[in-house]
N, C-alpha and C. Protein backbone atom coordinates (compact mmCIF):
# COMPACT_ATOMS: atom_id res chain seq x y z
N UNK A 1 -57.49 -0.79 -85.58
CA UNK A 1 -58.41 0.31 -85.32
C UNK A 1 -57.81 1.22 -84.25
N UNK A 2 -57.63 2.37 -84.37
CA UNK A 2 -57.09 3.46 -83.53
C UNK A 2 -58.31 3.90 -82.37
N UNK A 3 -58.03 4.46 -81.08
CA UNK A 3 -59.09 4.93 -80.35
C UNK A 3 -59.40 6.49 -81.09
N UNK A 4 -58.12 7.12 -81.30
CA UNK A 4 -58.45 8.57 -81.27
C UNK A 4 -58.42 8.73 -83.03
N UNK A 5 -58.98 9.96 -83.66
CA UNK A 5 -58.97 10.33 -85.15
C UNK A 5 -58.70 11.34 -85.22
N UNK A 6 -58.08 12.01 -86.60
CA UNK A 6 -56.99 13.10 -86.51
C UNK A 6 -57.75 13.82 -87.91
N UNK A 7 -58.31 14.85 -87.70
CA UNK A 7 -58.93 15.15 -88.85
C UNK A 7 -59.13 16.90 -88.83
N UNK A 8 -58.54 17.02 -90.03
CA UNK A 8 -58.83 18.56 -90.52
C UNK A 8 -59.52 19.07 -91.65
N UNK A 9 -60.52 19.87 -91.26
CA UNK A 9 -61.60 20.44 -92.07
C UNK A 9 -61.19 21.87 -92.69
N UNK A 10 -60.88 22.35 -93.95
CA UNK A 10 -60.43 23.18 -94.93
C UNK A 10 -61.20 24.42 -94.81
N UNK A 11 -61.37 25.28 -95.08
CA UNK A 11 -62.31 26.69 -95.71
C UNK A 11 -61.71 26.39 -97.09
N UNK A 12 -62.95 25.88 -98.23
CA UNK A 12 -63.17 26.11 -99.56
C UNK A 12 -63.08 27.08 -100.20
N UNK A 13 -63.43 28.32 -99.56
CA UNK A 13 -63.03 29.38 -99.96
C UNK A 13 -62.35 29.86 -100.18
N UNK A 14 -61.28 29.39 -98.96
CA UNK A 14 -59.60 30.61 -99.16
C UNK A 14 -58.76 29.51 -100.29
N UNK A 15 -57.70 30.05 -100.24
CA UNK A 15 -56.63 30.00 -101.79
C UNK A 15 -55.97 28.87 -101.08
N UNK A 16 -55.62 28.47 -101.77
CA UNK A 16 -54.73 26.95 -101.42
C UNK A 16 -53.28 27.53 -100.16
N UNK A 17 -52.62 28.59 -101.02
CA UNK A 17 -51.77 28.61 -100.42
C UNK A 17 -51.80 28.85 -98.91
N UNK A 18 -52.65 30.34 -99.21
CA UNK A 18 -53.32 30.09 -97.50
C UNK A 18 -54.47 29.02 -96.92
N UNK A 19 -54.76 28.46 -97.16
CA UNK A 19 -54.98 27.33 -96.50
C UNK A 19 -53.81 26.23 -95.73
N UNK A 20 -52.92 26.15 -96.95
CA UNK A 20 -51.89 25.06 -96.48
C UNK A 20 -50.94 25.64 -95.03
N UNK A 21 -51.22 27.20 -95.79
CA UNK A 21 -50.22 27.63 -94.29
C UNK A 21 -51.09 27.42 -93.28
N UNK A 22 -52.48 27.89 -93.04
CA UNK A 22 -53.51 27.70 -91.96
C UNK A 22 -53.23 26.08 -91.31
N UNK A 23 -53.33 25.11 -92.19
CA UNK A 23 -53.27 23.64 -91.70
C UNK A 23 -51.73 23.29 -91.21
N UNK A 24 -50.26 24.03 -91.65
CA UNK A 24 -49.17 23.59 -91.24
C UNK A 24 -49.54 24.33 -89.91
N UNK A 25 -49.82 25.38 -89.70
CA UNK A 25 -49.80 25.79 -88.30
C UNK A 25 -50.75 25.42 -87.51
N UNK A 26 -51.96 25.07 -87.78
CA UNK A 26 -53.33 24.47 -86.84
C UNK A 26 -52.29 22.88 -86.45
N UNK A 27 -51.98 22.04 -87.81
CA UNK A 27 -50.92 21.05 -86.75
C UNK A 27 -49.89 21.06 -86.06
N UNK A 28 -49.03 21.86 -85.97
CA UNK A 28 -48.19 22.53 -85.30
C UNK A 28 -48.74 22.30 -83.63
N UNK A 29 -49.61 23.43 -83.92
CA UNK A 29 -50.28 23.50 -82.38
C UNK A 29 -51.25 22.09 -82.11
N UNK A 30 -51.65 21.76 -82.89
CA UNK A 30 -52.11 20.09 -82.23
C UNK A 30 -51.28 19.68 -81.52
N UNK A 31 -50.42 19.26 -82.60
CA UNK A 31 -49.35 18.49 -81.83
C UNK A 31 -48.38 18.62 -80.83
N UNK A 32 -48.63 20.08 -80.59
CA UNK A 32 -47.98 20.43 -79.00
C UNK A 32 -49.01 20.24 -77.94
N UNK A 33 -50.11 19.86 -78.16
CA UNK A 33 -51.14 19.52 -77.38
C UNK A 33 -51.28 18.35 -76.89
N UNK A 34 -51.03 17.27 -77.86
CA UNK A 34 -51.19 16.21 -77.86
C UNK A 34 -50.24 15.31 -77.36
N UNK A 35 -48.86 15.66 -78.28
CA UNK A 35 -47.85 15.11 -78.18
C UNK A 35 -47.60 13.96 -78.69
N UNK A 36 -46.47 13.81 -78.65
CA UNK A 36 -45.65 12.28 -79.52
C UNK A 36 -46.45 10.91 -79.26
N UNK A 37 -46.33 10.71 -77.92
CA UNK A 37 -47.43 9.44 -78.14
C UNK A 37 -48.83 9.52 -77.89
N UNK A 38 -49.43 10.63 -78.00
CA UNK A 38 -50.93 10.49 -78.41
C UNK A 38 -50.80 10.63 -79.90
N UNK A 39 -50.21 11.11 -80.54
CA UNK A 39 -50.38 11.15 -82.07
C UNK A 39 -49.92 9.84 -82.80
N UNK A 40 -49.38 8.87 -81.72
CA UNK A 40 -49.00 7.59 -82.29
C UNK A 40 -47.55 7.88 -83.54
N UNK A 41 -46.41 8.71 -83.25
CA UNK A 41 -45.56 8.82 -83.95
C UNK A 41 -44.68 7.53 -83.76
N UNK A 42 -44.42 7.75 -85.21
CA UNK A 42 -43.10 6.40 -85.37
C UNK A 42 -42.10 7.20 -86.62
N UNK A 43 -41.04 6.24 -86.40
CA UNK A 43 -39.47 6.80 -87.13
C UNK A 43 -39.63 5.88 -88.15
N UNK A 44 -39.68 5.84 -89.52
CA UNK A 44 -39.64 4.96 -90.56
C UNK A 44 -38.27 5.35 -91.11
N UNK A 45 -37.47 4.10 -91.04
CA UNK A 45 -36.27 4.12 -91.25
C UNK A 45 -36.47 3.25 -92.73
N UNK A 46 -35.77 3.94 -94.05
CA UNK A 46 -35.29 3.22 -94.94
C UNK A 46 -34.37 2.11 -95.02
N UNK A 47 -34.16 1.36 -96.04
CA UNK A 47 -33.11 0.49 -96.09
C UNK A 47 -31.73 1.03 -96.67
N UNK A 48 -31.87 2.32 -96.84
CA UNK A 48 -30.56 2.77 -96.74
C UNK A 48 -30.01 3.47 -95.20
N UNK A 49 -31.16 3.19 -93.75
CA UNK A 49 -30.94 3.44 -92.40
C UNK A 49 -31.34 4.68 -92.34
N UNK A 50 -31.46 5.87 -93.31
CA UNK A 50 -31.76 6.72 -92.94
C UNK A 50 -33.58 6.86 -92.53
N UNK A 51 -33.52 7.58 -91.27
CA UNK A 51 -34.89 7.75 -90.69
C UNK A 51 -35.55 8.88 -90.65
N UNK A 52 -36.65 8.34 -91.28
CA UNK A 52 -37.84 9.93 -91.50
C UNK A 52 -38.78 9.62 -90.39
N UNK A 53 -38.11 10.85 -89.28
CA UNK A 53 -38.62 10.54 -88.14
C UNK A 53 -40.30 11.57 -87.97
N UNK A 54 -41.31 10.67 -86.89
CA UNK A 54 -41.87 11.35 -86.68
C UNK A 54 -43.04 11.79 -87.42
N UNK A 55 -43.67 10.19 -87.81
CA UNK A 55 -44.73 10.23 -88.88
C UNK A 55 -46.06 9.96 -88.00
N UNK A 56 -47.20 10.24 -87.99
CA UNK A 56 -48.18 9.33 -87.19
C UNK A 56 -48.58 8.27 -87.83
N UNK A 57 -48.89 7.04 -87.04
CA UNK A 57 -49.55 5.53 -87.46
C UNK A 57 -51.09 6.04 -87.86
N UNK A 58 -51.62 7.04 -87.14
CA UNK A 58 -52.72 7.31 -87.80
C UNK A 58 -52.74 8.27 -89.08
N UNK A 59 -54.17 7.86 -89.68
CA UNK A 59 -54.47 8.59 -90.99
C UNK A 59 -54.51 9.85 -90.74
N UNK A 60 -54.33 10.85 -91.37
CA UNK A 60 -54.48 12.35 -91.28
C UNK A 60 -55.59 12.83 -92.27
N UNK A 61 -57.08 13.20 -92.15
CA UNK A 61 -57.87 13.09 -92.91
C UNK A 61 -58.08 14.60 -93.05
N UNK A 62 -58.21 15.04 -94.34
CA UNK A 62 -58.16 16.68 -94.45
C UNK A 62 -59.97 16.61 -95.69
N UNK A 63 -60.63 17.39 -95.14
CA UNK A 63 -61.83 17.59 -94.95
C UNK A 63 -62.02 19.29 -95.48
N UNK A 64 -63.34 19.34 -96.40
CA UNK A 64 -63.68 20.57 -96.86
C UNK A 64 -64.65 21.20 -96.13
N UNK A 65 -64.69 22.38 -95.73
CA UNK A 65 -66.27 23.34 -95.63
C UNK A 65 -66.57 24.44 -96.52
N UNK A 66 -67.78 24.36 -96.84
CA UNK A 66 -68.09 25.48 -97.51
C UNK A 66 -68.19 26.48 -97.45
N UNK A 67 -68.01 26.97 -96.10
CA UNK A 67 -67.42 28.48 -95.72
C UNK A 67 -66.97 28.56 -93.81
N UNK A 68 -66.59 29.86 -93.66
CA UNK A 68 -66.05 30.11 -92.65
C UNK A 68 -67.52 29.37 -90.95
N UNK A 69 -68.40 29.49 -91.65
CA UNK A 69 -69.48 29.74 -90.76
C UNK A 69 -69.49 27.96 -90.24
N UNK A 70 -69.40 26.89 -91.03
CA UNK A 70 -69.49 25.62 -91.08
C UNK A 70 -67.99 25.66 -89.80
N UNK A 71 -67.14 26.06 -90.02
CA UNK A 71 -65.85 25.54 -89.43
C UNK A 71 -66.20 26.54 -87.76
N UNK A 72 -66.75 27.52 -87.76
CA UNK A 72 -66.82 28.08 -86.52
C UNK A 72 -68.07 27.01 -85.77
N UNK A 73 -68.93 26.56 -86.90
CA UNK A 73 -69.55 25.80 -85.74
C UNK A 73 -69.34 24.89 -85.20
N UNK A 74 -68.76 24.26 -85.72
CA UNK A 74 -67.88 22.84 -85.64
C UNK A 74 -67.01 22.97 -84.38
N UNK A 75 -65.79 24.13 -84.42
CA UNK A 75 -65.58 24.26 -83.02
C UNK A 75 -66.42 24.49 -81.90
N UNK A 76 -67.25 25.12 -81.91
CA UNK A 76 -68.41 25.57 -81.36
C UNK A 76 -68.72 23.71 -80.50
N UNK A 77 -69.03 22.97 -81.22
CA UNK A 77 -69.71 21.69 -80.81
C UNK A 77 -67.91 20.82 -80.28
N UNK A 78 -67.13 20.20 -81.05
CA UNK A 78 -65.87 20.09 -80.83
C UNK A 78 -65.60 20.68 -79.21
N UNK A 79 -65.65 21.75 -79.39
CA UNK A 79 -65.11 22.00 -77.62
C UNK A 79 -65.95 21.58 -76.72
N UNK A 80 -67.57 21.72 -76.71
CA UNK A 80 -68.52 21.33 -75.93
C UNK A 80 -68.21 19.68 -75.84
N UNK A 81 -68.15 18.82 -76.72
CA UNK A 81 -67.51 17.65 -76.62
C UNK A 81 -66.62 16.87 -76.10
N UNK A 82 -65.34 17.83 -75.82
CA UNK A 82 -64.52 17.62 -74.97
C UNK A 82 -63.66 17.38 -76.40
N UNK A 83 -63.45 17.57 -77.53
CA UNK A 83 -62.23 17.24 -78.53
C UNK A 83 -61.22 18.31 -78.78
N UNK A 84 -59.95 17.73 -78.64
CA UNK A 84 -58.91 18.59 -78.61
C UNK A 84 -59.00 19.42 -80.43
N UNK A 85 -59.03 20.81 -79.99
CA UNK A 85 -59.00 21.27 -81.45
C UNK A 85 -58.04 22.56 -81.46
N UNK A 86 -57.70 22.63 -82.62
CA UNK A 86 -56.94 23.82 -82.97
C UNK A 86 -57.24 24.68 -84.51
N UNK A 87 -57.86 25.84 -84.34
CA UNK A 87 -57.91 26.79 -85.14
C UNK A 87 -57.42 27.42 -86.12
N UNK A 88 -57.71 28.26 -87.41
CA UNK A 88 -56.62 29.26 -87.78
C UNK A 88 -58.02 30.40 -88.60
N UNK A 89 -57.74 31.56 -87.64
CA UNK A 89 -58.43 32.91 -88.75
C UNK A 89 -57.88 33.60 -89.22
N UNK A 90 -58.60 34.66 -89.87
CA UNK A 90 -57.52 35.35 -91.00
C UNK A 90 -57.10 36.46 -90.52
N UNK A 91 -57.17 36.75 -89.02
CA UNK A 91 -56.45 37.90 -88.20
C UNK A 91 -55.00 37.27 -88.04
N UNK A 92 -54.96 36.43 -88.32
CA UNK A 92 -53.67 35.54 -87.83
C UNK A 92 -52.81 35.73 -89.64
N UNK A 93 -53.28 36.15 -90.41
CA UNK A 93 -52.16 36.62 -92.05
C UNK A 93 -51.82 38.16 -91.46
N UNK A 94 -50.76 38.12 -92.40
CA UNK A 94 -50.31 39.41 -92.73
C UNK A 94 -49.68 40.55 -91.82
N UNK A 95 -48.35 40.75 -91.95
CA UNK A 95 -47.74 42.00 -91.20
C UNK A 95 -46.83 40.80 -89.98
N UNK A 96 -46.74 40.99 -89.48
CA UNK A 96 -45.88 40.77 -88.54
C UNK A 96 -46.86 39.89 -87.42
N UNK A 97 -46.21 38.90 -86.45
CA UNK A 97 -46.93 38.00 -85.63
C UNK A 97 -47.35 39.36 -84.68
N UNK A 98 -46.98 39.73 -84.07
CA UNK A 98 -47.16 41.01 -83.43
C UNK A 98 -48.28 41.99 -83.53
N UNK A 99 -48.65 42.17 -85.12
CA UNK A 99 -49.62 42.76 -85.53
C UNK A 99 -50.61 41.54 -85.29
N UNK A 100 -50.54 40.68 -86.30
CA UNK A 100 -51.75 39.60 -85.91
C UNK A 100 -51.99 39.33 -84.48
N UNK A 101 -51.42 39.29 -83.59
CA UNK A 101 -51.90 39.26 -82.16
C UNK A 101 -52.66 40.43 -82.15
N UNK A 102 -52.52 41.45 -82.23
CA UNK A 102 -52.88 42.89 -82.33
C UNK A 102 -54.16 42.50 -82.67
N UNK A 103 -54.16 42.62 -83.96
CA UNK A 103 -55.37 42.57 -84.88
C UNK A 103 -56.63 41.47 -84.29
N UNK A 104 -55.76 40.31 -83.98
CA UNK A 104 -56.73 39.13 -83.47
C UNK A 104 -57.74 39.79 -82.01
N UNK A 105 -56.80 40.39 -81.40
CA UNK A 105 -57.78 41.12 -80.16
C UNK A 105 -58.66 42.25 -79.88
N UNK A 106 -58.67 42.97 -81.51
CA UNK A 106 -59.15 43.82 -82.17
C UNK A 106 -60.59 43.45 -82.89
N UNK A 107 -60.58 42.12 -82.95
CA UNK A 107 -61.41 41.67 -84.10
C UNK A 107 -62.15 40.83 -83.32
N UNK A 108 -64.02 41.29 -83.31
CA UNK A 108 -65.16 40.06 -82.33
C UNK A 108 -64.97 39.23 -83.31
N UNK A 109 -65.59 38.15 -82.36
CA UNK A 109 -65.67 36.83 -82.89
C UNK A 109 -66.72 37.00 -84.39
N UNK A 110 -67.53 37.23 -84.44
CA UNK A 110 -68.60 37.30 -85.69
C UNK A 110 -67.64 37.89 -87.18
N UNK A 111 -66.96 38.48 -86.57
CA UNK A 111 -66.10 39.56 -87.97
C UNK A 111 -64.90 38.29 -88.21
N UNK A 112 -65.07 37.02 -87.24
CA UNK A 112 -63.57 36.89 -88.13
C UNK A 112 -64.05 35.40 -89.12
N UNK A 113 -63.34 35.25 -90.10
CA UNK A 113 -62.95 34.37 -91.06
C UNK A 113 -62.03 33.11 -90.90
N UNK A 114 -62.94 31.71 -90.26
CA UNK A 114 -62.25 30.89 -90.17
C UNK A 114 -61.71 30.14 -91.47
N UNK A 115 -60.14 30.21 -91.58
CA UNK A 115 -59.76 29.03 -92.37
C UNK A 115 -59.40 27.45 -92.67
N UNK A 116 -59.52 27.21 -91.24
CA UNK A 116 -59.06 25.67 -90.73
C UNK A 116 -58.91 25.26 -89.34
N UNK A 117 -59.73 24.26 -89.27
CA UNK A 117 -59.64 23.38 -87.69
C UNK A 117 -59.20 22.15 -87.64
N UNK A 118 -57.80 21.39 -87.05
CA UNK A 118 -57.86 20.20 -86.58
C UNK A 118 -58.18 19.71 -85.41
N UNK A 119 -58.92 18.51 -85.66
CA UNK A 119 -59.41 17.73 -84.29
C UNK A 119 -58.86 16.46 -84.19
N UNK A 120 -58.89 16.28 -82.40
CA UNK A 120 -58.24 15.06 -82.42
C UNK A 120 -58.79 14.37 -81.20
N UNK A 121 -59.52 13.39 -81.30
CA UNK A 121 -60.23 13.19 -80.07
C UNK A 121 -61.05 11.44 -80.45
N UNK A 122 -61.98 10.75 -79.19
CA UNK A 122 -62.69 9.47 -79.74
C UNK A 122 -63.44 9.49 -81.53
N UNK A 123 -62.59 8.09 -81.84
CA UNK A 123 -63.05 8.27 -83.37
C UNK A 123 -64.54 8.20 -83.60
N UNK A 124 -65.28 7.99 -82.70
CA UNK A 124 -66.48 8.06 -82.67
C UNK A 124 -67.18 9.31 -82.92
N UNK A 125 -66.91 10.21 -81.73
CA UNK A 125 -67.32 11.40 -81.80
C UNK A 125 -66.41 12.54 -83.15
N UNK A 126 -65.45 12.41 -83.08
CA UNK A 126 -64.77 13.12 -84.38
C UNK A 126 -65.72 12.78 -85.46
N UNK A 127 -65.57 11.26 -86.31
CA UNK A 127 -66.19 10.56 -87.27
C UNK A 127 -67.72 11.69 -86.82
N UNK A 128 -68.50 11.82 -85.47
CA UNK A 128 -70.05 12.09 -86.09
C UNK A 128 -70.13 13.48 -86.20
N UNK A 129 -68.98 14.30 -85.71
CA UNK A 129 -68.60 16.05 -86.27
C UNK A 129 -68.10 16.29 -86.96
N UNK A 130 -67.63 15.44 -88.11
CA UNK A 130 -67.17 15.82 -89.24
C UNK A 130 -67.97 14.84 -90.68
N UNK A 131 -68.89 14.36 -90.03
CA UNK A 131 -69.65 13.27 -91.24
C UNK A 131 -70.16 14.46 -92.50
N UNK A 132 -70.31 15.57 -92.25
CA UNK A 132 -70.84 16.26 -93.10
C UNK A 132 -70.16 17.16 -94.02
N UNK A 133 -68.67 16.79 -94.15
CA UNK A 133 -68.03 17.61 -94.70
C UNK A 133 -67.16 16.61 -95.78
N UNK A 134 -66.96 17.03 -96.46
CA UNK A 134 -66.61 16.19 -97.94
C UNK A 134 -64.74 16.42 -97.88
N UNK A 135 -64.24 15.43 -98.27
CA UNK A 135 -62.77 15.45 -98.13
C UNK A 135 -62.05 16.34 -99.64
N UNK A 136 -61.49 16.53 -99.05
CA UNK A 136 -60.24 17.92 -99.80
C UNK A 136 -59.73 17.47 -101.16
N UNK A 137 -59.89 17.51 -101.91
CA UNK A 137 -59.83 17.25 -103.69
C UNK A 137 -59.12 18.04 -104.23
C-alpha cells in the first residue's frame, strides 16, 4: 500500500490528441514538483541489461470529467487540501509558448477551458476528490 496516489482526471470533451498533450505536460510539471523519490521511481532493467529508467512503483490512474467546470472545481478543493496539483487550459494551445503566456494572462479565470489536472497527495484524500469521476476508456 503506497502513502501518496497519483491520479489524473481528463476533460471528456476535448479530442484525444489534445488531451494527451495536456496530461504529458500536467506530468511533466508534477514531477518537477515532486520529484524522483516522492514519485517512487525505479529503473527496470531487462534481461538483456538494458534499463527503462524511471518508471513509478505507483499506479498512474487517469480519470474522466464531464466538462471543464468538474476539473476547475476539483482544483478549487485539491489546493484547499493541501494536494500537490498541476493543471492544463486551453490558453496554453496554439501559436507559440510566448503567445500562450500572453494569452493565458489575457484570459479571467471563468473564460478559460480546463483540460486536465494531476494530483498527487494522501491516498486518502486524493481517493475522496476524485471518487466521482469515472476512469478514462
Amino acid at each position: 500500500m503506497f502513502k501518496n496516489k497519483l491520479v489524473a482526471v481528463m476533460n471528456g470533451k476535448v479530442e484525444t490528441g489534445r488531451v494527451m498533450n495536456a496530461l504529458g505536460h500536467i506530468s511533466i510539471g508534477l514531477g518537477s514538483k515532486v520529484g524522483k523519490e516522492g514519485l517512487l521511481l525505479s529503473d527496470y532493467v531487462d534481461a538483456d541489461g538494458i534499463v527503462h529508467p524511471d518508471i513509478s512503483d505507483m499506479p498512474f490512474i487517469v480519470l474522466k470529467a464531464k466538462n471543464s467546470n468538474k476539473i476547475e472545481a476539483l482544483k478549487k478543493e485539491a489546493e484547499l487540501r493541501g494536494v500537490v496539483c498541476v493543471d492544463f487550459i486551453d490558453t496554453m494551445t496554439g501559436g507559440t509558448y510566448q503567445e500562450q503566456l500572453e494569452n493565458t494572462k489575457q484570459t479571467k479565470g471563468e473564460e478559460l477551458t480546463y483540460f486536465g489536472i494531476v494530483l498527487f497527495g494522501d491516498v486518502d484524500i486524493v481517493s475522496e476528490l476524485t471518487r466521482k469521476f469515472s476512469l478514462w476508456k
